[in-house]
Every structure is written in C-alpha cells, then in structure tokens.
C-alpha atoms as a PDB file:
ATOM      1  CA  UNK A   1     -61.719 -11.962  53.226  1.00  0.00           C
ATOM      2  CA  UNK A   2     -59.615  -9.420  51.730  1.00  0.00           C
ATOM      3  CA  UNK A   3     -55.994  -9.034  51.660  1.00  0.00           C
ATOM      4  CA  UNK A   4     -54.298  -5.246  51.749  1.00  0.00           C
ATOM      5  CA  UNK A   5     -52.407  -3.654  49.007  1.00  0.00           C
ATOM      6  CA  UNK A   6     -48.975  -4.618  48.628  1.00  0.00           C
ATOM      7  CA  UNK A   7     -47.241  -1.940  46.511  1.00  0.00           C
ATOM      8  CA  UNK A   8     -48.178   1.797  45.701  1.00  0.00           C
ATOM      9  CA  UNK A   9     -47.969   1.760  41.696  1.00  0.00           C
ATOM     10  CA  UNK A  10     -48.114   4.889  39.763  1.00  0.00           C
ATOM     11  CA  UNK A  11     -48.276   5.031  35.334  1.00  0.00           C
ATOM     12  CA  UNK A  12     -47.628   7.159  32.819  1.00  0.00           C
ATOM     13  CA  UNK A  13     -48.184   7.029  28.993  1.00  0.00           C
ATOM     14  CA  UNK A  14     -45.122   7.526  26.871  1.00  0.00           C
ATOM     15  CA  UNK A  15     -42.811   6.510  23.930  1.00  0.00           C
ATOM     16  CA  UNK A  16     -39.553   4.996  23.679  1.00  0.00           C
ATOM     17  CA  UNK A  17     -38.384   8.945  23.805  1.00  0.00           C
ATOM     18  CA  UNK A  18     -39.985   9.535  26.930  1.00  0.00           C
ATOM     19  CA  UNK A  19     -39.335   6.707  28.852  1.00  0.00           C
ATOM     20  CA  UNK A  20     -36.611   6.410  31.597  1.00  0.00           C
ATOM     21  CA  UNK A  21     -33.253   5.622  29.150  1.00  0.00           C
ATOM     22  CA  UNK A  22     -32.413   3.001  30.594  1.00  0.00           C
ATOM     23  CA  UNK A  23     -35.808   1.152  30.073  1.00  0.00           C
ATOM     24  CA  UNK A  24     -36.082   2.199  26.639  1.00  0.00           C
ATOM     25  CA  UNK A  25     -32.496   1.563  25.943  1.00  0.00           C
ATOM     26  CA  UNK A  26     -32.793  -1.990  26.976  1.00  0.00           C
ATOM     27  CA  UNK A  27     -36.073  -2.220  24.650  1.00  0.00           C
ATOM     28  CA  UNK A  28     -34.429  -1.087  21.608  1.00  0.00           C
ATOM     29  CA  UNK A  29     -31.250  -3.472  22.274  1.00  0.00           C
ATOM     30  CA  UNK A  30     -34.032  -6.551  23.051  1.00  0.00           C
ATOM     31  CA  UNK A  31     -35.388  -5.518  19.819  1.00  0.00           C
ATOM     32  CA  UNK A  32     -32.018  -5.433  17.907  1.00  0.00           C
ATOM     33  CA  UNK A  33     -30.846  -8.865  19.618  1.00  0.00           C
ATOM     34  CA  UNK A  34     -34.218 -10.528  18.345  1.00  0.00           C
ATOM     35  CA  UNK A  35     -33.841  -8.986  15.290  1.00  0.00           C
ATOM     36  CA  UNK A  36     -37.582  -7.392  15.340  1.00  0.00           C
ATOM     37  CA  UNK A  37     -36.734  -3.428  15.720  1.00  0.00           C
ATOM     38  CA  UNK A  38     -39.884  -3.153  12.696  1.00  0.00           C
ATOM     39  CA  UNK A  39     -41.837  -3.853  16.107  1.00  0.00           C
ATOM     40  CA  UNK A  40     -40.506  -0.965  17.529  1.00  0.00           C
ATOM     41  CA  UNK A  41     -41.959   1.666  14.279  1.00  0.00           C
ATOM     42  CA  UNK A  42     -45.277  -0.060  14.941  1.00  0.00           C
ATOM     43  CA  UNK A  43     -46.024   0.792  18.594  1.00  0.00           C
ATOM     44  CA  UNK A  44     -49.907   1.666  19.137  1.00  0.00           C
ATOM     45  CA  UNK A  45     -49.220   2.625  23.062  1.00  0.00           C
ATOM     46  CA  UNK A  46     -46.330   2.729  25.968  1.00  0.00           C
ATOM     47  CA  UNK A  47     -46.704   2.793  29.362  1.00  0.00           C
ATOM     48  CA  UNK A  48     -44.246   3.256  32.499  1.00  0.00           C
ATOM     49  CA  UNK A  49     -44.947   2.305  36.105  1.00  0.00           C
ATOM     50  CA  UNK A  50     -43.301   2.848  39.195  1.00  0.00           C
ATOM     51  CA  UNK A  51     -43.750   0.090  42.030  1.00  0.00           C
ATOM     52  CA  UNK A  52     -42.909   0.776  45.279  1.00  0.00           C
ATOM     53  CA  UNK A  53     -43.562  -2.067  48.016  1.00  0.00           C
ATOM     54  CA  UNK A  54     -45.785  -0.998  51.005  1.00  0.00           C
ATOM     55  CA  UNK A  55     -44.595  -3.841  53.272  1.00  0.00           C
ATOM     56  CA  UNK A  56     -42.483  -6.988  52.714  1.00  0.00           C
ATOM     57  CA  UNK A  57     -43.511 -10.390  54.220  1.00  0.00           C
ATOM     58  CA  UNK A  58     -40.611 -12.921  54.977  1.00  0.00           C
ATOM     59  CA  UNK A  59     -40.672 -14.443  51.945  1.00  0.00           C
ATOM     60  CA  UNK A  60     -39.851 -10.606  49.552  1.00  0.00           C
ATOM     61  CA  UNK A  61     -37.186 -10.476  52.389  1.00  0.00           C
ATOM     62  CA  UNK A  62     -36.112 -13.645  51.905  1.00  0.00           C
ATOM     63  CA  UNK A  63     -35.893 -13.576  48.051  1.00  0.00           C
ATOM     64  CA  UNK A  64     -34.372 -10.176  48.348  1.00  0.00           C
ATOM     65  CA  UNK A  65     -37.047  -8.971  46.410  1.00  0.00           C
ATOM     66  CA  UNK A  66     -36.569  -5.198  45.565  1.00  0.00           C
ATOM     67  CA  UNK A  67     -38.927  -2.377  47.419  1.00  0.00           C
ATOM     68  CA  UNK A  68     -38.770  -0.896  44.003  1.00  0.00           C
ATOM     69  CA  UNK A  69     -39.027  -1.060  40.349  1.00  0.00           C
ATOM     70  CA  UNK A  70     -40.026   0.543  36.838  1.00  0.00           C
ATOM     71  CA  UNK A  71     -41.654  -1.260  34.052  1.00  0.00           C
ATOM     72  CA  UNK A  72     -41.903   0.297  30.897  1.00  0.00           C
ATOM     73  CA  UNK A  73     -43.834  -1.203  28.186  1.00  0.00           C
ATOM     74  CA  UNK A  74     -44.041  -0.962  24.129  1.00  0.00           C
ATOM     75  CA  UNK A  75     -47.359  -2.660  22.929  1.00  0.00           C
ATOM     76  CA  UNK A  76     -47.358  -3.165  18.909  1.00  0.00           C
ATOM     77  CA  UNK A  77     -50.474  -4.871  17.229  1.00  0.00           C
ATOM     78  CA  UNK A  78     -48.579  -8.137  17.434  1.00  0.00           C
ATOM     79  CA  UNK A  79     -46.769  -7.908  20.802  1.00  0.00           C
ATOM     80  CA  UNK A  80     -46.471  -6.537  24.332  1.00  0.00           C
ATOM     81  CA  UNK A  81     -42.672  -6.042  24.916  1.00  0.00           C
ATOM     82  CA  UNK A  82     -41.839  -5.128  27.996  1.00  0.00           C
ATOM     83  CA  UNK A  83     -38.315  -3.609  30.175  1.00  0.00           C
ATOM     84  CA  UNK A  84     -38.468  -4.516  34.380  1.00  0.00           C
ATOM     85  CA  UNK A  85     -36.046  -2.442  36.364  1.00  0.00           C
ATOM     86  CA  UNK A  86     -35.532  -3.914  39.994  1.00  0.00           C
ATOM     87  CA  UNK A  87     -34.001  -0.931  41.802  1.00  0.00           C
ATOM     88  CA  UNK A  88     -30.478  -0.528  41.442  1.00  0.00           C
ATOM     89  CA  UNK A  89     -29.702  -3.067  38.724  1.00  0.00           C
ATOM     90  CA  UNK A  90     -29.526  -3.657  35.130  1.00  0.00           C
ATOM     91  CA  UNK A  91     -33.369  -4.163  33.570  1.00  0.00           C
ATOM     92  CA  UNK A  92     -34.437  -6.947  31.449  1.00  0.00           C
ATOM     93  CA  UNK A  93     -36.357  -7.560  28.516  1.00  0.00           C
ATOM     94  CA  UNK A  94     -39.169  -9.759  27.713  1.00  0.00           C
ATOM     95  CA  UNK A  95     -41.719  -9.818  24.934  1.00  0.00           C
ATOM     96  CA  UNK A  96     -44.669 -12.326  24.103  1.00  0.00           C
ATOM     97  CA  UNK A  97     -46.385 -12.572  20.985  1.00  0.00           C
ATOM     98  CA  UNK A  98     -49.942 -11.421  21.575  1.00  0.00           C
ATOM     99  CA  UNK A  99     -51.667 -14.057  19.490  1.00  0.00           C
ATOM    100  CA  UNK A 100     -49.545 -17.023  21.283  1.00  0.00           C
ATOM    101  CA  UNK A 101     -51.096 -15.402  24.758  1.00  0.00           C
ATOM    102  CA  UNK A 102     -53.654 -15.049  27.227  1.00  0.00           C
ATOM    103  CA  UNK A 103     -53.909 -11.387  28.906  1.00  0.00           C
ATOM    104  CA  UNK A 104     -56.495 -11.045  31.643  1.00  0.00           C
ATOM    105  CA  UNK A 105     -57.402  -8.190  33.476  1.00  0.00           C
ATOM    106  CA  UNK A 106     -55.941  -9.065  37.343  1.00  0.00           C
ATOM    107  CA  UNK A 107     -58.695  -7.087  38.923  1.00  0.00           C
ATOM    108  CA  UNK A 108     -61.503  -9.720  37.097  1.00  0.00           C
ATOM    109  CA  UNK A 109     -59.305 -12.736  38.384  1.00  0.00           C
ATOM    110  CA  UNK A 110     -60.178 -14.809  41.643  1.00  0.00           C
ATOM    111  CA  UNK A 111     -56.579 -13.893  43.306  1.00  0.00           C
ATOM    112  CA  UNK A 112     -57.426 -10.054  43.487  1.00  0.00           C
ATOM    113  CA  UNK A 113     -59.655 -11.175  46.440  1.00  0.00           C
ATOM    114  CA  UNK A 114     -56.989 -12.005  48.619  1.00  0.00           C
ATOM    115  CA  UNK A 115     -53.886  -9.578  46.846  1.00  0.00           C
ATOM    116  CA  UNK A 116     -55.408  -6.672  45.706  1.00  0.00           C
ATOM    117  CA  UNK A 117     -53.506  -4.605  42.884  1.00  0.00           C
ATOM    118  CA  UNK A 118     -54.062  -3.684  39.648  1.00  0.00           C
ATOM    119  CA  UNK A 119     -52.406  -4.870  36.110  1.00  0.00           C
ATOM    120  CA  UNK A 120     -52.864  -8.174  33.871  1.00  0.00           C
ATOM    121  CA  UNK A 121     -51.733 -11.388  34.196  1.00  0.00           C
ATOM    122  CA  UNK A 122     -50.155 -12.644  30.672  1.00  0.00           C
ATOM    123  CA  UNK A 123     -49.879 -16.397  29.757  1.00  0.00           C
ATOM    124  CA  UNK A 124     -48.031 -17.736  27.467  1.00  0.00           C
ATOM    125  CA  UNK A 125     -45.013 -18.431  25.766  1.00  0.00           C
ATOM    126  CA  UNK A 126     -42.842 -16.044  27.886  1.00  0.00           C
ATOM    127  CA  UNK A 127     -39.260 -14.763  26.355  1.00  0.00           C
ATOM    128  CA  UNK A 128     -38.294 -17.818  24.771  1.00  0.00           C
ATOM    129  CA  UNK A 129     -39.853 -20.228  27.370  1.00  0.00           C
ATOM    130  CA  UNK A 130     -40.104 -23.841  25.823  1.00  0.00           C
ATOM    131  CA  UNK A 131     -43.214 -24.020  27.998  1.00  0.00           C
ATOM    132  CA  UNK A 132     -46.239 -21.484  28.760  1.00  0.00           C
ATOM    133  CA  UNK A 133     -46.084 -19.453  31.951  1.00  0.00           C
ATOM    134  CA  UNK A 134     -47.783 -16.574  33.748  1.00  0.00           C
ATOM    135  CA  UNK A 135     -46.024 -13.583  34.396  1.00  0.00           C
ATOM    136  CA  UNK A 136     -47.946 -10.596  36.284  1.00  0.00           C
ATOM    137  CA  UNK A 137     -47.700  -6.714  34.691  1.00  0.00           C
ATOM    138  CA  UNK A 138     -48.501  -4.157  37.778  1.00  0.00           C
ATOM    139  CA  UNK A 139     -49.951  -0.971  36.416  1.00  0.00           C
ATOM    140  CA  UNK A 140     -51.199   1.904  38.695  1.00  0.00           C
ATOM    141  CA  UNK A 141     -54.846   2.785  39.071  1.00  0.00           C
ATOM    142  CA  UNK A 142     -54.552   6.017  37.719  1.00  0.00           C
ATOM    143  CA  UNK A 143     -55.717   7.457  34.270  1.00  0.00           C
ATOM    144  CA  UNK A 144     -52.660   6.522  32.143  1.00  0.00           C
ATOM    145  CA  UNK A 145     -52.491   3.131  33.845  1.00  0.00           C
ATOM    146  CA  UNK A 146     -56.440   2.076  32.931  1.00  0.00           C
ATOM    147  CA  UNK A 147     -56.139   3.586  29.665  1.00  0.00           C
ATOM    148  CA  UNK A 148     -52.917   1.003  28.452  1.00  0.00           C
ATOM    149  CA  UNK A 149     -54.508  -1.565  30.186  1.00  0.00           C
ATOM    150  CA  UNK A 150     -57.992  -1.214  28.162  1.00  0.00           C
ATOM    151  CA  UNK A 151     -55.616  -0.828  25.361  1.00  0.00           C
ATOM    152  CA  UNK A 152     -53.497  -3.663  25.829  1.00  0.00           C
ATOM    153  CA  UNK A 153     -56.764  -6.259  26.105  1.00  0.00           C
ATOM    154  CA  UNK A 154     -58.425  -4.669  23.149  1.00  0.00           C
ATOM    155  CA  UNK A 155     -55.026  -5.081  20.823  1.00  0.00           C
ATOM    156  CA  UNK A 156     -54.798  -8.658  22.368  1.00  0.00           C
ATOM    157  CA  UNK A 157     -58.128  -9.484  21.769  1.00  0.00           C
ATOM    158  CA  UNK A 158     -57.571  -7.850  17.687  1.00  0.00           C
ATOM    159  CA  UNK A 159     -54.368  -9.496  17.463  1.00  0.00           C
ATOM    160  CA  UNK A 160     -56.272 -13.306  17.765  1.00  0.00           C
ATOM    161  CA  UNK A 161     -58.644 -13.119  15.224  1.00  0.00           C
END
C-alpha cells in the first residue's frame, strides 16, 4: 500500500552565482570555516530545490517542522556540500566526503513504497558526526532535479574507486 506525497519539490541547476545568496553565502563561509574553499573551484554540478509541505501530520506540527525550505547543493569530485534553509531562519551547512559515504537513489529504496518523494538518501559520516548517519536530500522530479541526481551517484560512485 502506498503512501501520498508529502511535499511539492521543484530544482534548478545553478552555481554558487546563481543560487539564492543566502544559500550560497552560507556555502562559501562553511567552506572558509573548514578551511576547504579549493572545493568550492572544483564544483562539477549545483542544484537548488524548493520544498513546500503538502500536509503536516501531528508529529511536523509537533516538531514545528517548517512548510518550507531551499536546499542548495555544490557537488565537487570529492564531496556533496550542501546549504538547508528552513523558512524564515538562518541555513546551515553540511558536507560529507563522497568516498566516506553511501548515496542511494530514494526512489530504488524500500521506504518510497510507503513515502513517496524523490532525492537520495546519504550515509555516512555526516558534518563532523563521530558516528555514521542517514540524512535524506529531496530533489524535485523535474529535468534539473534527475539530471544532479544521476550526477551526484555517478561522481559518488567515481569518487570510491
């Protein structure tokens, strides 16, 4: 039995210049702050998705979770970095060293059955997590969406060889 879609997600290719400033702002101070800004000079792809909820269940209501967000990501041939923007507050960072990871394509994974969306699920050594965890990267279904996804798993799978 299938579940319904929980959020309307829409993507769109771009840079650090083209992203939403605030996104790509908070990217290029992660990247200063870790000191890795060569990562930045070596991106092979960007994305940035809007996430709207379509309907909030007691426990998004509960958490306060936000009805919206943006996500803008910087993939490099070593690492998906990316910027989450709950609306109105300040985004944060995270980054995970593709050959430390795990990316998987959510629609391929058993839980799409019962919460259908689209993205990847990334495991791993999160931020600067002691321990491995899962974090999940909505992306819309449209064209720019697919195409950093199928980018994203090919650069993974590159980067651990």
């Amino acid at each position: 039995m299938g579940g319904k879609r929980m959020f309307e997600r829409t993507s769109r290719a771009c840079d650090l210049l083209r992203m939403t400033p605030e996104l790509a702002d908070a990217i290029k101070a992660w990247a200063e702050e870790e000191e890795r800004t060569e990562l930045l000079a070596d991106a092979v792809a960007g994305c940035e998705t809007a996430s709207r909820a379509l309907k909030r269940g007691l426990a998004a209501r509960m958490l306060n979770a936000p009805k919206e967000q943006l996500c803008g990501m910087v993939l490099t041939p070593t690492w998906l970095i990316w910027a989450t923007k709950p609306e109105d507050a300040r985004p944060f960072v995270v980054g995970v060293r593709l050959a430390d990871a795990e990316v998987k394509d959510y629609v391929k994974q058993p839980d799409f059955g019962l919460v259908p969306d689209n993205g990847v699920q990334v495991f791993g050594f999160i931020g600067h997590s002691s321990e491995r965890g899962t974090v999940f990267l909505g992306l819309g279904d449209d064209i720019d969406g697919q195409a950093f996804k199928e980018k994203l798993l090919a650069t993974w799978r590159a980067a651990r060889v």
